[in-house]
Every structure is written in structure tokens, then in C-alpha cells.
N, C-alpha and C. Protein backbone atom coordinates (compact mmCIF):
# COMPACT_ATOMS: atom_id res chain seq x y z
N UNK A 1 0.82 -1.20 0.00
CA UNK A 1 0.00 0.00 0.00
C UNK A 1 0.86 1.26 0.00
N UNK A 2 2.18 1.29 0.40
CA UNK A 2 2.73 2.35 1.07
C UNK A 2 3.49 2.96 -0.50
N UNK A 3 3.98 1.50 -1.10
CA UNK A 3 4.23 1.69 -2.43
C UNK A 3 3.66 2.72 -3.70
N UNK A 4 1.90 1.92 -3.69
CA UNK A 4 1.24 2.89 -4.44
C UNK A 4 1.22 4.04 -4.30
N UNK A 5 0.85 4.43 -2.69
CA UNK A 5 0.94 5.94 -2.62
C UNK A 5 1.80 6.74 -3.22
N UNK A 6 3.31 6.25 -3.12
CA UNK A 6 4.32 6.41 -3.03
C UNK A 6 4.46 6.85 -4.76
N UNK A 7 3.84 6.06 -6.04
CA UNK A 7 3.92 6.04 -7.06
C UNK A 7 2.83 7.20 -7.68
N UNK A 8 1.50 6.93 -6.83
CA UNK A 8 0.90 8.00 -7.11
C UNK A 8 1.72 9.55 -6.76
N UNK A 9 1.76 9.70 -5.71
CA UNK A 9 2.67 10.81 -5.16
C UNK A 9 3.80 11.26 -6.17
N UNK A 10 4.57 10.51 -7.04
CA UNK A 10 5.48 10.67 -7.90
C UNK A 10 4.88 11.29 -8.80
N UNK A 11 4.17 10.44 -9.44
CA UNK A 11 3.35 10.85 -10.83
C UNK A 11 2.66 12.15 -10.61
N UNK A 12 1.89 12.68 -9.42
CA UNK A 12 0.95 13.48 -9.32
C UNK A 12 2.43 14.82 -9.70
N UNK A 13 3.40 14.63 -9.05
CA UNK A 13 4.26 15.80 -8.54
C UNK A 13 5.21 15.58 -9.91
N UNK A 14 4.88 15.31 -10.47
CA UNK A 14 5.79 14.86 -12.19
C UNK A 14 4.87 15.44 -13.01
N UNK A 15 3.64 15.21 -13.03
CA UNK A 15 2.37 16.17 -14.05
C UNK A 15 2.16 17.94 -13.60
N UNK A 16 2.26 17.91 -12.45
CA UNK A 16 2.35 19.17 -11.46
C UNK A 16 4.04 19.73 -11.90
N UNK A 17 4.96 19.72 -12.21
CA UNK A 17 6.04 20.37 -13.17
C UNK A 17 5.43 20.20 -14.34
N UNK A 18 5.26 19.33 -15.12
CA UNK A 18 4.98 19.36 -16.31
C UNK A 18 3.96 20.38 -16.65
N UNK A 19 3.13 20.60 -15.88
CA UNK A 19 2.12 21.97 -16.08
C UNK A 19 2.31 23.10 -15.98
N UNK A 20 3.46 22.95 -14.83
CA UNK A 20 4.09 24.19 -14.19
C UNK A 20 4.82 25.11 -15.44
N UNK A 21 5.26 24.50 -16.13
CA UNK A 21 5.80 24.49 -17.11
C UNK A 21 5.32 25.23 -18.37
N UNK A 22 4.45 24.48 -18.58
CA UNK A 22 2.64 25.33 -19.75
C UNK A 22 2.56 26.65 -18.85
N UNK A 23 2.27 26.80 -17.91
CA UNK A 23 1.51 27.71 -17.50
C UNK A 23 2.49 28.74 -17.46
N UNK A 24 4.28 28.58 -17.16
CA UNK A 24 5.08 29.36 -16.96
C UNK A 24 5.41 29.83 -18.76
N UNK A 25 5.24 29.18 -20.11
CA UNK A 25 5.43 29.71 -20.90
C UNK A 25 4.63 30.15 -21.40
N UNK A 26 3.06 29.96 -20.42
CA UNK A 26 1.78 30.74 -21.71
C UNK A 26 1.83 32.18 -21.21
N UNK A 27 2.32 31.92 -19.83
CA UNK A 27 2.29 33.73 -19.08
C UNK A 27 3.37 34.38 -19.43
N UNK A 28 4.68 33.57 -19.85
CA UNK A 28 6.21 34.23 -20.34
C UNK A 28 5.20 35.09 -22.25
N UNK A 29 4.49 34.23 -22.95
CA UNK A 29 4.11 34.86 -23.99
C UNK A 29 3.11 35.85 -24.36
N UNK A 30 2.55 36.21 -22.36
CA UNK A 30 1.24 36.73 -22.61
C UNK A 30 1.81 38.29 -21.80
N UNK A 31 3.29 38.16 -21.34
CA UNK A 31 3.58 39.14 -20.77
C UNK A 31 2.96 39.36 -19.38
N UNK A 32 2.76 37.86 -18.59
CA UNK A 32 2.32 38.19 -17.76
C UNK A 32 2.87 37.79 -16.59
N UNK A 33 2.63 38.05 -15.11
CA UNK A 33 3.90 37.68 -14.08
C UNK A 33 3.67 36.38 -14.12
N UNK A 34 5.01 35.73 -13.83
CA UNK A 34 5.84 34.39 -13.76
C UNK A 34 5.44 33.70 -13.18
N UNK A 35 6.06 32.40 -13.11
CA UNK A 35 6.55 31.50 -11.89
C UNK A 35 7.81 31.84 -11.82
N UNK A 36 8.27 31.96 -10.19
CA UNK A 36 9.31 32.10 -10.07
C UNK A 36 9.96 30.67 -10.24
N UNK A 37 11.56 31.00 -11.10
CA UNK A 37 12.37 29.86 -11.45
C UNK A 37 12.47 28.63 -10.04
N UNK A 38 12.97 29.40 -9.25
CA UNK A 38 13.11 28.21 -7.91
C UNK A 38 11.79 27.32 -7.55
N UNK A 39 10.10 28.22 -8.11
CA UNK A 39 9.02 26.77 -8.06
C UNK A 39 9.47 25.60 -8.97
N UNK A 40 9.35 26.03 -9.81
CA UNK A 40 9.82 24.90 -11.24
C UNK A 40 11.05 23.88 -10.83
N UNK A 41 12.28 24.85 -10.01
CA UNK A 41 12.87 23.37 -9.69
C UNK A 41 13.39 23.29 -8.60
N UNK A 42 12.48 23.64 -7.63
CA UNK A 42 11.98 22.62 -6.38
C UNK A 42 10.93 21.47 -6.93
N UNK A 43 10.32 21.97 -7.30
CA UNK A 43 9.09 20.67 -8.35
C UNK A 43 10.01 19.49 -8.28
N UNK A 44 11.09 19.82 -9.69
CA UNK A 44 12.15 19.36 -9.89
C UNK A 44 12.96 18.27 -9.21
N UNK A 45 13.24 19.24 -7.97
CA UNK A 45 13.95 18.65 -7.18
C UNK A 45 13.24 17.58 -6.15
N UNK A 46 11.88 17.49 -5.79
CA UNK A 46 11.31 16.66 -5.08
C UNK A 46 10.33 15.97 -5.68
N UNK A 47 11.24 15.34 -6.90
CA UNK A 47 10.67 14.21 -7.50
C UNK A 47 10.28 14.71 -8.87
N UNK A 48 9.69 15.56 -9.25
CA UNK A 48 9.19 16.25 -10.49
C UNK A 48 10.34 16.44 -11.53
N UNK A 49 11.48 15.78 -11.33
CA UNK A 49 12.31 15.69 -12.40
C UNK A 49 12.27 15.76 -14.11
N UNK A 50 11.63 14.57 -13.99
CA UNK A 50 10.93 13.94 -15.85
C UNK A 50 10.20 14.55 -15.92
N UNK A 51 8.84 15.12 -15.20
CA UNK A 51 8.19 15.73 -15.60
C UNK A 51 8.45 17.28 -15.91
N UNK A 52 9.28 17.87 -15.37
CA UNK A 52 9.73 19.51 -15.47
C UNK A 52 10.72 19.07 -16.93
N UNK A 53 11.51 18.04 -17.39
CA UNK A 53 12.42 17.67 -18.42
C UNK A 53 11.42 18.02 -19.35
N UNK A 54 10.57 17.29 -18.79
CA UNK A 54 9.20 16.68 -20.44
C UNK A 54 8.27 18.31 -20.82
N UNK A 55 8.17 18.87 -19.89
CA UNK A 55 7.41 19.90 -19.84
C UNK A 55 8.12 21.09 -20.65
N UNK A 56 9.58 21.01 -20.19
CA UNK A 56 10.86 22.05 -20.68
C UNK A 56 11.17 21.90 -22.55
N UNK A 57 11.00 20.64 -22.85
CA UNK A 57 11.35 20.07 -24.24
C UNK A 57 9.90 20.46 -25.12
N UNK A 58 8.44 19.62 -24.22
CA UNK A 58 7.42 20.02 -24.90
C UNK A 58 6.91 21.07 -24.95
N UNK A 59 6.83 22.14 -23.99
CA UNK A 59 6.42 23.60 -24.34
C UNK A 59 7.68 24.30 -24.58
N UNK A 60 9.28 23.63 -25.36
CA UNK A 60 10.28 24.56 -25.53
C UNK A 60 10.83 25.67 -24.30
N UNK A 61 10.72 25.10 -23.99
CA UNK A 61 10.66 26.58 -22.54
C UNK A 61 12.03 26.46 -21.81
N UNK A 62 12.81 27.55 -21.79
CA UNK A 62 13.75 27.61 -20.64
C UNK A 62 14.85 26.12 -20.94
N UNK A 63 15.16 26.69 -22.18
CA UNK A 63 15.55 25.56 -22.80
C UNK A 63 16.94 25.93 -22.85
N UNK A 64 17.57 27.04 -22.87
CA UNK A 64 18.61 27.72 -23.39
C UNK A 64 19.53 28.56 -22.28
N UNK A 65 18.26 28.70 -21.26
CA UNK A 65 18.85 29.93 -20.11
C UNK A 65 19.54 29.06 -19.46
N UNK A 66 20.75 29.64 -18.54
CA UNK A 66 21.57 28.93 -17.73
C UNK A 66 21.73 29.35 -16.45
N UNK A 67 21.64 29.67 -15.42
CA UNK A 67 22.25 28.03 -15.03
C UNK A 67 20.98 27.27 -14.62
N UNK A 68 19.65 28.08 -15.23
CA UNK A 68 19.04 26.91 -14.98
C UNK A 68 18.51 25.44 -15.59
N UNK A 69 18.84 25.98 -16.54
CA UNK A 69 19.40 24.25 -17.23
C UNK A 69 20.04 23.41 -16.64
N UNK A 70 21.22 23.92 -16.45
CA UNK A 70 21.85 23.02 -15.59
C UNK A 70 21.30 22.51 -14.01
N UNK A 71 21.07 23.51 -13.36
CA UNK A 71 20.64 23.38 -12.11
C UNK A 71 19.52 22.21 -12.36
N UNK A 72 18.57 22.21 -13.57
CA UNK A 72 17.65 21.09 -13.67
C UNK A 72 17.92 19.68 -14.08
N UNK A 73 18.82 19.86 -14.59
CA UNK A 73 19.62 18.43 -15.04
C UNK A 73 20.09 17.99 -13.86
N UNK A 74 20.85 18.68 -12.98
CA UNK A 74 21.64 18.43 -11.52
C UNK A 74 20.17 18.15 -11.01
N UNK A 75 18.78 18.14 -10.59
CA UNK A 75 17.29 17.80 -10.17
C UNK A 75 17.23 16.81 -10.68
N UNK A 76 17.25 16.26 -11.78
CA UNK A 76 17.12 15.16 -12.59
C UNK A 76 18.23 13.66 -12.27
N UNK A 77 19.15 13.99 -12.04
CA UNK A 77 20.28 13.11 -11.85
C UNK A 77 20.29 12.98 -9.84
N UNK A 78 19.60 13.69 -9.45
CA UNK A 78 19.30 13.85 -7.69
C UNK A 78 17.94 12.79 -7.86
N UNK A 79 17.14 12.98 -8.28
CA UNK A 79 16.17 12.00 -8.56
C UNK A 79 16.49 10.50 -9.20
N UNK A 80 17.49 10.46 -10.27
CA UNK A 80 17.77 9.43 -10.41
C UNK A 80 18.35 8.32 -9.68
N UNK A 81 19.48 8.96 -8.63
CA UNK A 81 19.62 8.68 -7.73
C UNK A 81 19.14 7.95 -6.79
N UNK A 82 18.21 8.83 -6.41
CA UNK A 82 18.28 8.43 -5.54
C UNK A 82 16.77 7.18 -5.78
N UNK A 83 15.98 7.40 -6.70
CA UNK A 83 15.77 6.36 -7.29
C UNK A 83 16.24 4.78 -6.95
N UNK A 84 17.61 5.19 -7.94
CA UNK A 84 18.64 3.63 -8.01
C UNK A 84 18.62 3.15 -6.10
N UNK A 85 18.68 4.52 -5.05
CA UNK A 85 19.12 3.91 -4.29
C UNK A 85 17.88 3.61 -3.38
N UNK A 86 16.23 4.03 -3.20
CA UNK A 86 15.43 3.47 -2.73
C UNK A 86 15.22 1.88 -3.57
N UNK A 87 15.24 1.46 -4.98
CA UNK A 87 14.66 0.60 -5.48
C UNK A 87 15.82 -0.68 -5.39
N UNK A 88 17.20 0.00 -4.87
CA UNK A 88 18.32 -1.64 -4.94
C UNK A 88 17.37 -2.63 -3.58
N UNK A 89 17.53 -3.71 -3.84
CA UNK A 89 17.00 -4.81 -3.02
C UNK A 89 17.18 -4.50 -1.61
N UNK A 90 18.56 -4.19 -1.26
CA UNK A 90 19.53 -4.15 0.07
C UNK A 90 18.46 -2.71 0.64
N UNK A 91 18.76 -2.22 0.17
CA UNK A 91 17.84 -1.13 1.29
C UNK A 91 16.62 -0.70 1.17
N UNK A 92 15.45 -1.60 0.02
CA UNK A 92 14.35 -2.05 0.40
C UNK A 92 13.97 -2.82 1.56
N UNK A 93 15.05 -3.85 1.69
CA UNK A 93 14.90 -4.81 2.71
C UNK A 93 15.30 -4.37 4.04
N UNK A 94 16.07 -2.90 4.33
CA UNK A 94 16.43 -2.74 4.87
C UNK A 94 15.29 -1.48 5.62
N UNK A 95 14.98 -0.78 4.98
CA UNK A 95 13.58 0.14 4.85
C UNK A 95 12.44 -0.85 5.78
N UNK A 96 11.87 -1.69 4.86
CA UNK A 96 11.04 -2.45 5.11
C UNK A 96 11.03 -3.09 7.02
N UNK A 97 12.22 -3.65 6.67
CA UNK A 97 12.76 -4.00 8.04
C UNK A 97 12.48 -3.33 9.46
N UNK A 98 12.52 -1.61 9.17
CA UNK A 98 12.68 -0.37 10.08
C UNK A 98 11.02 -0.33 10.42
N UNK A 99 10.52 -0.30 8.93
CA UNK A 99 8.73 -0.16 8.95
C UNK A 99 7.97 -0.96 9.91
N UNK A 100 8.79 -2.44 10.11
CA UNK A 100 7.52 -3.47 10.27
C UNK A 100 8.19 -3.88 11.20
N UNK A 101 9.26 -3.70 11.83
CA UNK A 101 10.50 -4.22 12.86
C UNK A 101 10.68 -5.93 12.41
């Protein structure tokens, strides 16, 4: 159970950049106030990785400026991360272990 949440919670906060995203380039073309850069990647950074990537490529957006490009790629590779390191066996089992004693 703790899982699903866990997947929903991802996904929800991965579509939530990805929008963030639309909404930050329909107001960048309408001349109207922003999102500030640090929402987009905190998003980013707590899990919203792929989705702020996917959002950045499909509405073209903030594709070019620096350093927040980079700073989002560095979000992306923090997520991957740490990814690899909730899903290795050893500290599932080890997680699990803490949960249920």
C-alpha cells in the first residue's frame, strides 16, 4: 500500500512540473507575471524531475537559459539517484525492516 501511494505521489508531482511548465510559458508569452524559477525546480527537485524535463522540451521553454538548465539536469540526476538507491534490493529490505520491525 505504502508503495502505491508512493507512485501516485510521484506521478501526481511529475504532471504538477509538467504543467508548471505550460503555465510558466503561456504567461512568459502573454507578458504576464511568472513562476518564479526556484518553483519549477523545487518541483524538480522533489521528484518532479521527468516531468519539469518533459514539460521544458514540450512547451520549448527555458531551454537555453543557464544556469538553470543546468541546475535542472543536476534535479534530474538527484532523482535518479536516488531512485537507483530506494529501489536496490539491500535497502528495500532494509527500509522495510525499520517499517515493520
Amino acid at each position: 500500500m505504502l508503495i502505491v501511494v508512493a507512485l501516485i505521489a510521484l506521478a501526481a508531482i511529475n504532471v504538477a512540473a509538467f504543467v508548471a511548465f505550460g503555465i510558466d510559458k503561456d504567461r512568459a508569452e502573454r507578458e504576464r507575471q511568472r513562476l518564479p524559477e526556484n518553483h519549477l525546480l523545487l518541483l524538480a527537485l522533489f521528484g518532479g524531475a521527468v516531468g519539469a524535463v518533459a514539460g521544458q522540451q514540450f512547451f520549448r521553454h527555458k531551454t537555453r537559459k543557464q544556469p538553470f538548465r543546468t541546475l535542472l539536469i543536476g534535479a534530474l540526476l538527484v532523482n535518479v539517484a536516488v531512485a537507483v538507491w530506494v529501489l536496490s534490493p539491500d535497502v528495500r529490505a532494509q527500509v522495510m525492516g525499520w517499517i515493520f520491525g
